[in-house]
Protein backbone atom coordinates (compact mmCIF):
# COMPACT_ATOMS: atom_id res chain seq x y z
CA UNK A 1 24.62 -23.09 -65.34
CA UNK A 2 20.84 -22.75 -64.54
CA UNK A 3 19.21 -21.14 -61.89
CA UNK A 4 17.95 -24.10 -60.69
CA UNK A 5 21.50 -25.95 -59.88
CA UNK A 6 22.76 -22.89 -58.43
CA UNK A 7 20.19 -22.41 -55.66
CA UNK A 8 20.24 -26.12 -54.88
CA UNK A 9 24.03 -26.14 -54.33
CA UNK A 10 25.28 -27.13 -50.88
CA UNK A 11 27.21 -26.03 -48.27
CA UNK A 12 28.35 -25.91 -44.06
CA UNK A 13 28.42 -23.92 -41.12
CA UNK A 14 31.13 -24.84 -38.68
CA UNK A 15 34.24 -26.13 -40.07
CA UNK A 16 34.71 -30.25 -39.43
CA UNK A 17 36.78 -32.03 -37.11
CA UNK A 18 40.51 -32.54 -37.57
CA UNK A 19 40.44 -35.38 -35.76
CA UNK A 20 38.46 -38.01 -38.00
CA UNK A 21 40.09 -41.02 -39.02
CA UNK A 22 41.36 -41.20 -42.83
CA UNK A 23 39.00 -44.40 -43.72
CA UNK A 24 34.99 -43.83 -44.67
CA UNK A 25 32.44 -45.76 -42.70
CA UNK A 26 30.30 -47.70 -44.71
CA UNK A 27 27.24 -46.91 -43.06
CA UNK A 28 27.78 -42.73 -44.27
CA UNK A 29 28.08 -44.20 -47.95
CA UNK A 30 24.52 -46.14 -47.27
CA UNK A 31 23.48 -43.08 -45.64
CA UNK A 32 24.07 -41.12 -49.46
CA UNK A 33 22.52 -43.56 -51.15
CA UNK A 34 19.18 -43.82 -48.99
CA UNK A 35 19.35 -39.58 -49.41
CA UNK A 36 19.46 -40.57 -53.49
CA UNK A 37 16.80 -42.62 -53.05
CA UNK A 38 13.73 -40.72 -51.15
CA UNK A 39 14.83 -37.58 -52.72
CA UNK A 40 13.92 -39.10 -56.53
CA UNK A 41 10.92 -41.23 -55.16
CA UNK A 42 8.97 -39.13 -52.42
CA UNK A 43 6.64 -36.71 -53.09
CA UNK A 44 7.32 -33.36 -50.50
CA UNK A 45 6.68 -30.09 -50.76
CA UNK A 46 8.14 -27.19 -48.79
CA UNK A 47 10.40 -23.81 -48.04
CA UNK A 48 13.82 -23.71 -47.89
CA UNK A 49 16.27 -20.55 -47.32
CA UNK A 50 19.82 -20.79 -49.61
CA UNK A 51 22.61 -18.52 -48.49
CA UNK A 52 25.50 -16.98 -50.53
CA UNK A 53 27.98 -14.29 -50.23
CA UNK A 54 25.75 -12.76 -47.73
CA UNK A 55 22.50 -12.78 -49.60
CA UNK A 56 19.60 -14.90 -48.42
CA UNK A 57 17.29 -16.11 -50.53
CA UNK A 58 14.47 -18.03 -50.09
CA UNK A 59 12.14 -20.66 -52.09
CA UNK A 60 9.50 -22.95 -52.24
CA UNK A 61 9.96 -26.35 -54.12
CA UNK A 62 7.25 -28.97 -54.87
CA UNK A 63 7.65 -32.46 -56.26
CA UNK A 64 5.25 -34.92 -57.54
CA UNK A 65 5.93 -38.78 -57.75
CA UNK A 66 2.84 -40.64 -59.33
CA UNK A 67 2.34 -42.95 -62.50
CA UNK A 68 2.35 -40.26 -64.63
CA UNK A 69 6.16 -39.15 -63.15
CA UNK A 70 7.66 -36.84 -61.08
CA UNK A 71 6.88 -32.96 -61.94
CA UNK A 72 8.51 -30.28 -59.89
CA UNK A 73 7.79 -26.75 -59.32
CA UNK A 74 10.66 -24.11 -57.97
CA UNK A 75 9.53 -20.44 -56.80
CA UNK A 76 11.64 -18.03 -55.86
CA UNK A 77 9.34 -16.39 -52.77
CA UNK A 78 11.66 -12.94 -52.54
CA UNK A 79 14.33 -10.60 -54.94
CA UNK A 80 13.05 -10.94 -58.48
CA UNK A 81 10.46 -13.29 -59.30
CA UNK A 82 10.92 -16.44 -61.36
CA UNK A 83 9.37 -20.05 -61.38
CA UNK A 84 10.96 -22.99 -62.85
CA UNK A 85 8.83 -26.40 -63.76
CA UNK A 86 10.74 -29.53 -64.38
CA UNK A 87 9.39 -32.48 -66.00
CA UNK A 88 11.09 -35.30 -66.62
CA UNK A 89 14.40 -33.84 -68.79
CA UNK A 90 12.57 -30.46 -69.86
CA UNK A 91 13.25 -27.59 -67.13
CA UNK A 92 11.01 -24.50 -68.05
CA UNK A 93 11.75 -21.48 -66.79
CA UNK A 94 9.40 -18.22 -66.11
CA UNK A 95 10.86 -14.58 -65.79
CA UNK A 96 8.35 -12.00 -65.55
CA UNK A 97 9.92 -9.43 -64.88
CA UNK A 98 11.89 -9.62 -68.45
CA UNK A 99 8.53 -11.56 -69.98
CA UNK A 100 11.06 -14.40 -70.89
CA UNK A 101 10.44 -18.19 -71.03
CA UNK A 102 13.09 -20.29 -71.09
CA UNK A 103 13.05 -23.68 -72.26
CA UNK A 104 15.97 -26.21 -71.32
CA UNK A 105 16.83 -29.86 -71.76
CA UNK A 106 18.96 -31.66 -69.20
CA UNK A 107 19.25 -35.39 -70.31
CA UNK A 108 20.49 -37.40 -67.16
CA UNK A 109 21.13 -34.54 -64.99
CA UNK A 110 19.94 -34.64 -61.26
CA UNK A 111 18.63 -31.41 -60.05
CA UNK A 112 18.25 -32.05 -56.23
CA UNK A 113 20.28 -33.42 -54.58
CA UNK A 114 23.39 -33.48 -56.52
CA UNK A 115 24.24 -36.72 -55.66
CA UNK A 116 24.58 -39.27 -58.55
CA UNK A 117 23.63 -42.66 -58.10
CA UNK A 118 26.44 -45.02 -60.22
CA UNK A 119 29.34 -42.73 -58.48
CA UNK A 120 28.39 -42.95 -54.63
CA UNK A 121 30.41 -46.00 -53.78
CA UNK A 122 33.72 -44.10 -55.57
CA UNK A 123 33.35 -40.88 -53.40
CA UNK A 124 35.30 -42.57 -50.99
CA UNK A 125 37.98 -42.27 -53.40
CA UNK A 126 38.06 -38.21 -52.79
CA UNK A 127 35.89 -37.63 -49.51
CA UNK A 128 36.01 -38.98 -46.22
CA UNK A 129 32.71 -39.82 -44.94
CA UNK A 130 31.22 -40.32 -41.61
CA UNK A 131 28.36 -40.31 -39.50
CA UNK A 132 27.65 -37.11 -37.35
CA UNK A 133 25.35 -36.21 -34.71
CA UNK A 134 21.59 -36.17 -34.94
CA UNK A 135 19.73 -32.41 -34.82
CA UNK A 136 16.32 -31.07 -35.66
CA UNK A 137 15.94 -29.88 -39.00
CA UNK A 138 12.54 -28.10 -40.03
CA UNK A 139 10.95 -30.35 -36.96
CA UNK A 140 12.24 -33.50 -38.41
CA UNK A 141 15.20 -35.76 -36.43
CA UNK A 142 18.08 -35.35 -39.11
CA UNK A 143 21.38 -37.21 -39.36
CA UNK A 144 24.16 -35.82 -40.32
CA UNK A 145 26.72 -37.00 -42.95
CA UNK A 146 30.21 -35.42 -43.25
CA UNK A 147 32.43 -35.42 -46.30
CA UNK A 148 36.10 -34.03 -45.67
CA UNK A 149 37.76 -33.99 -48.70
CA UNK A 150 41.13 -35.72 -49.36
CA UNK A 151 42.67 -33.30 -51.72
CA UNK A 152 42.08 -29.10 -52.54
CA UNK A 153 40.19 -30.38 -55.51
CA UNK A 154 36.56 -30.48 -54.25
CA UNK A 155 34.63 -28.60 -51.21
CA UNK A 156 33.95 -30.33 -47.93
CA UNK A 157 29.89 -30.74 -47.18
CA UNK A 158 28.18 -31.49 -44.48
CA UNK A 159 24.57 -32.65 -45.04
CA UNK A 160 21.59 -33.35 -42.94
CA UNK A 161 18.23 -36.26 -43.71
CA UNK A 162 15.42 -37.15 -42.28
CA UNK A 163 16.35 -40.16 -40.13
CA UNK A 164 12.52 -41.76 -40.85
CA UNK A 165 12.30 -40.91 -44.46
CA UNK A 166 16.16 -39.85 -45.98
CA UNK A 167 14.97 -36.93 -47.60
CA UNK A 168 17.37 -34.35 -47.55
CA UNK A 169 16.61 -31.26 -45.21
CA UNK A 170 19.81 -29.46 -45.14
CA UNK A 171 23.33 -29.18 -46.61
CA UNK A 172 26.47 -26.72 -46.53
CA UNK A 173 29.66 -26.59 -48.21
CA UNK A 174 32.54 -24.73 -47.02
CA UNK A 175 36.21 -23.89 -49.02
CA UNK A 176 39.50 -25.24 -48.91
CA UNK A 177 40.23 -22.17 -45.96
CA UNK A 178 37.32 -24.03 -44.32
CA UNK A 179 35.04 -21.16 -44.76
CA UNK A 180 31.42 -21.06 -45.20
CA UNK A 181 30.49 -20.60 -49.10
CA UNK A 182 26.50 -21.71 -49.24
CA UNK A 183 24.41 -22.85 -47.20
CA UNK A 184 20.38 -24.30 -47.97
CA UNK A 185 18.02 -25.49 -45.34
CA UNK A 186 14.56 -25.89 -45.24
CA UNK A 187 12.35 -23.60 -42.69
CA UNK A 188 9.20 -25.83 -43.43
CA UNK A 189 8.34 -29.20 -45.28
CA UNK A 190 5.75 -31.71 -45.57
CA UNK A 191 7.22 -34.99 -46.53
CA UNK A 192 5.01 -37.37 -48.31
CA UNK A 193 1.08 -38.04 -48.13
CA UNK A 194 -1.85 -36.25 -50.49
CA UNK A 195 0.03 -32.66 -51.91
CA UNK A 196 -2.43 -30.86 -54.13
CA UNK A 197 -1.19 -30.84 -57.74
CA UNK A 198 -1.79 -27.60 -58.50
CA UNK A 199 1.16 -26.90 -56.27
CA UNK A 200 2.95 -27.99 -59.44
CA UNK A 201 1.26 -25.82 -62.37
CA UNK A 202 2.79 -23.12 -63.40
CA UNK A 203 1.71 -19.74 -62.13
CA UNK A 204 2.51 -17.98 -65.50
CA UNK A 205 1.94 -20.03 -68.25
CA UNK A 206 -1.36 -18.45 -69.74
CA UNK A 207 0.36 -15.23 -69.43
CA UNK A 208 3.44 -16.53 -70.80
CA UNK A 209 1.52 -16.91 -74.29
CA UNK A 210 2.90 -13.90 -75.41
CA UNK A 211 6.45 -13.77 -74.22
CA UNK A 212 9.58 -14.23 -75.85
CA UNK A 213 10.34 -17.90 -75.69
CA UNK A 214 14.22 -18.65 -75.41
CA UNK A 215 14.87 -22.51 -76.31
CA UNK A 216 18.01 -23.91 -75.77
CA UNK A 217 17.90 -26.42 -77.98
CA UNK A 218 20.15 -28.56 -76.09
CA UNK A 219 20.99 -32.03 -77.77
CA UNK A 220 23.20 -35.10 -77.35
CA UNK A 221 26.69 -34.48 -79.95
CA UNK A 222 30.00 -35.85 -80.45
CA UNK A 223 32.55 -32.64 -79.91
CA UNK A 224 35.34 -34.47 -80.53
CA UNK A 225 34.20 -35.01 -84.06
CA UNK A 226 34.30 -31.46 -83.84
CA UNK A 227 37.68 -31.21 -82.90
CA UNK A 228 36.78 -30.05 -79.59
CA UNK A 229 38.00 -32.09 -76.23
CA UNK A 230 39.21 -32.04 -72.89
CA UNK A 231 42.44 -33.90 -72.60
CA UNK A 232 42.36 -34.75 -68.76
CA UNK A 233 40.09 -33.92 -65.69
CA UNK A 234 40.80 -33.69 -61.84
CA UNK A 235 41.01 -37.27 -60.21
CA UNK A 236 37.58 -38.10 -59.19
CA UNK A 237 36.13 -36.76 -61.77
CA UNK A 238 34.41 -38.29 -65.18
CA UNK A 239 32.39 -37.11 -68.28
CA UNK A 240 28.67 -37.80 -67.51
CA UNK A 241 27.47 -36.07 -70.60
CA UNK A 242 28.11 -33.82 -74.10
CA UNK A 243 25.86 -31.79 -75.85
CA UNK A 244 25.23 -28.74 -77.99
CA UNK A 245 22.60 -26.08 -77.25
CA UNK A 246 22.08 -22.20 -77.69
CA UNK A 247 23.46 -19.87 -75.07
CA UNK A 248 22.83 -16.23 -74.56
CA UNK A 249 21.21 -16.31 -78.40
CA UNK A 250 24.17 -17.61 -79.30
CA UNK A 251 23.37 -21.27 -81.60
CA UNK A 252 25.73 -24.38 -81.69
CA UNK A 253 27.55 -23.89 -78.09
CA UNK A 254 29.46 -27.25 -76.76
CA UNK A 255 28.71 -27.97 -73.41
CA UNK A 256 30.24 -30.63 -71.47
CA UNK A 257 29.83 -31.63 -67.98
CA UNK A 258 32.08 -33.76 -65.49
CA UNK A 259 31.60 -35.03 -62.09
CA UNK A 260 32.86 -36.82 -58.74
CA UNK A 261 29.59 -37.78 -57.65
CA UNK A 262 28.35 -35.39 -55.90
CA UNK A 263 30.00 -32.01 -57.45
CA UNK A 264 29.33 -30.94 -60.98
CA UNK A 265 31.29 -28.52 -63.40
CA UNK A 266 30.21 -27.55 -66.88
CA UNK A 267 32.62 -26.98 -69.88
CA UNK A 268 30.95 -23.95 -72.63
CA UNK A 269 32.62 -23.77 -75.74
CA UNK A 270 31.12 -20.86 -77.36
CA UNK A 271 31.52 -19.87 -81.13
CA UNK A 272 32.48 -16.49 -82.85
CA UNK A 273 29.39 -14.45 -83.15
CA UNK A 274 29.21 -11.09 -85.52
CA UNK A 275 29.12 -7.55 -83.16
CA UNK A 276 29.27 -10.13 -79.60
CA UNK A 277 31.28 -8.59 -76.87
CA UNK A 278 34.19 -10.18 -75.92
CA UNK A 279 33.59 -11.79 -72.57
CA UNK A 280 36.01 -11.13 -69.59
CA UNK A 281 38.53 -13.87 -69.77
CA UNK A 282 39.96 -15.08 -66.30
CA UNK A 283 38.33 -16.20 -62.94
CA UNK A 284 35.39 -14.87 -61.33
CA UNK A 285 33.13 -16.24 -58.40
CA UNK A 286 29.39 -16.22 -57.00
CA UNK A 287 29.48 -18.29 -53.86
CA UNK A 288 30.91 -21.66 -54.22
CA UNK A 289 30.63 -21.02 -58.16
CA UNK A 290 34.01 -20.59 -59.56
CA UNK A 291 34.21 -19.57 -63.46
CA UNK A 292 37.17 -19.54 -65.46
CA UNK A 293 36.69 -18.39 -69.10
CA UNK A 294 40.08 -18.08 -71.59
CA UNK A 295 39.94 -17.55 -75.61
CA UNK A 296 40.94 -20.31 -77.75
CA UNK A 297 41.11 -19.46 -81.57
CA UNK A 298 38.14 -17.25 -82.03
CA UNK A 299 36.16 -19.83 -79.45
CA UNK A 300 35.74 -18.87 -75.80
CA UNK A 301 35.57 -21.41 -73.31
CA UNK A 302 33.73 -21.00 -69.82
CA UNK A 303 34.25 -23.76 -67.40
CA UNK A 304 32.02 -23.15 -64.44
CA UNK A 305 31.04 -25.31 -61.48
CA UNK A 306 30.48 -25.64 -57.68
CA UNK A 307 34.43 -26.72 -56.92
CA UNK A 308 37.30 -24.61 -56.01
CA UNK A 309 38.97 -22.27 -58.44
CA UNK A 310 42.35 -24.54 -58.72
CA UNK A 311 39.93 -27.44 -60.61
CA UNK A 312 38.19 -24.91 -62.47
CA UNK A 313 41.22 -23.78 -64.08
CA UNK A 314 42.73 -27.30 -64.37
CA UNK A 315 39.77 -28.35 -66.59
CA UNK A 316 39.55 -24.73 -68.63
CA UNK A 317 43.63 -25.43 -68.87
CA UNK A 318 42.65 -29.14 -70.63
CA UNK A 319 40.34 -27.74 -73.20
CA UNK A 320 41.68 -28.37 -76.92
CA UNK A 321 41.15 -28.09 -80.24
CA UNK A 322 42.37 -30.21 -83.53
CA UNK A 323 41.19 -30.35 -86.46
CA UNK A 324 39.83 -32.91 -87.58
């Protein structure tokens, strides 16, 4: 999982209501979509602070939206430096400190928000969704949308727009206990009108001449004709794409990822590789990241995603192989 999808993921502060009804309200789901909307099509640029497992980190983000496209540029502003530019399916990444550029493709992948747009209407199918109360959000009026999920499969979020524009200003996610896992907000933001495009350029690229380059090399396969597939996925949840690409130097690793909408989790079938450490099979976590990783063959699989540990394992448990 990049860098990029993990600081962006979502998450809540106080724990919602028991007392909501069991039916969505319409006017929530048009509420998603509208956030879908201005997030892809307005230009903004601004700070925002992402908490996990008590560490705070915070970031500055700029997008772009002209003829030419939309470009976005990620900083992180404290802890170890690193920029990311995205441009249209190409994510590069900057790391300084290791002299490391890393070069990504993620074909039909949504960065911020998480949100995708062909699955909002079926959300009400696992989350409850209504209408909260209006606060003040970086100086903007925001309203807030809750999503109470109807099973253990998927966190509950509560998120935050700009009533004027829908852009999306804050969100949390909190556990099946109902506790806090992440939370990202933004401190400061400027939400449309003339944003200098050097905002956008990357800070290291004449300097990043010389440094290794790490390409991932990620394209569009067929794993089944591999032998490799996933025989059944949470309710909710469907394949929204399957690829190969190179992980940790490693060439030729399947990578699958499945969704409900608005979470995400990512399948990595990785290959044998000569004098390669054994990775730590079982299940780990980094704030509302749960990864499960078990041995199959002389393959390891790592399924990792922003969802609770019990669909994590449910999806690691339906990896397969035949052969073909």
């Amino acid at each position: 999982m990049s860098w990029l999808r993990i600081l962006l993921l979502i998450s809540l502060l106080p724990a919602l209501s028991t007392a909501f009804a069991q039916q969505s309200d319409p006017a929530a789901i048009q509420w998603l979509q509208r956030i879908y909307s201005a997030t892809q099509k307005l230009s903004y640029t601004g700070t925002f602070v992402y908490q996990h497992d008590n560490q705070v980190e915070t970031s500055r983000i700029t997008r772009i939206v002209d003829a030419s496209g939309p470009v976005e540029k990620l900083e992180a502003l404290d802890g170890v430096p690193r920029e990311i530019i995205r441009s249209g399916d190409q994510v590069v990444c900057y790391l300084p400190a290791t002299h490391t550029v890393r070069i990504d493709k993620q074909s039909g992948r949504n960065t911020f928000p998480l949100i995708l747009p062909d699955q909002i209407k079926e959300l009400s199918g696992s989350y409850t969704l209504h209408k909260g109360e209006i606060e003040r959000v970086a100086g903007y009026d925001c309203q807030m949308i809750l999503l109470k999920p109807k099973d253990n499969l998927r966190y509950g979020q509560k998120i935050c727009a700009d009533v004027a524009s829908g852009m999306l200003l804050k969100a949390h996610i909190y556990s099946e206990k109902r506790r806090l896992v992440e939370a990202f907000a933004f401190t400061q933001i400027q939400i449309g009108g003339s944003i200098d495009r050097d905002k956008v350029k990357p800070g290291y690229a004449a300097k990043g001449k010389d440094w290794r380059v790490e390409d991932s090399g990620a394209a569009e396969a067929d794993l089944a004709g591999t032998g490799w597939s996933v025989k059944s996925q949470p309710p909710g949840f469907r394949k929204i794409t399957e690829m190969t690409r190179t992980l940790n130097g490693r060439p030729g690793v399947g990578h699958i990822v499945f969704s409900d909408g608005l979470a995400a989790v990512s399948v990595f079938i990785e290959p044998p590789a000569a004098g390669a450490s054994a990775p730590q099979t079982g299940l780990s976590r980094r704030g509302a990241i749960n990864i499960y990783t078990r041995q199959i063959g002389d393959h390891w699989v790592t399924v990792v995603g922003e969802a609770p540990s019990v669909s994590v394992k449910f999806i690691a448990d339906a990896v397969e192989y035949r052969k073909p």
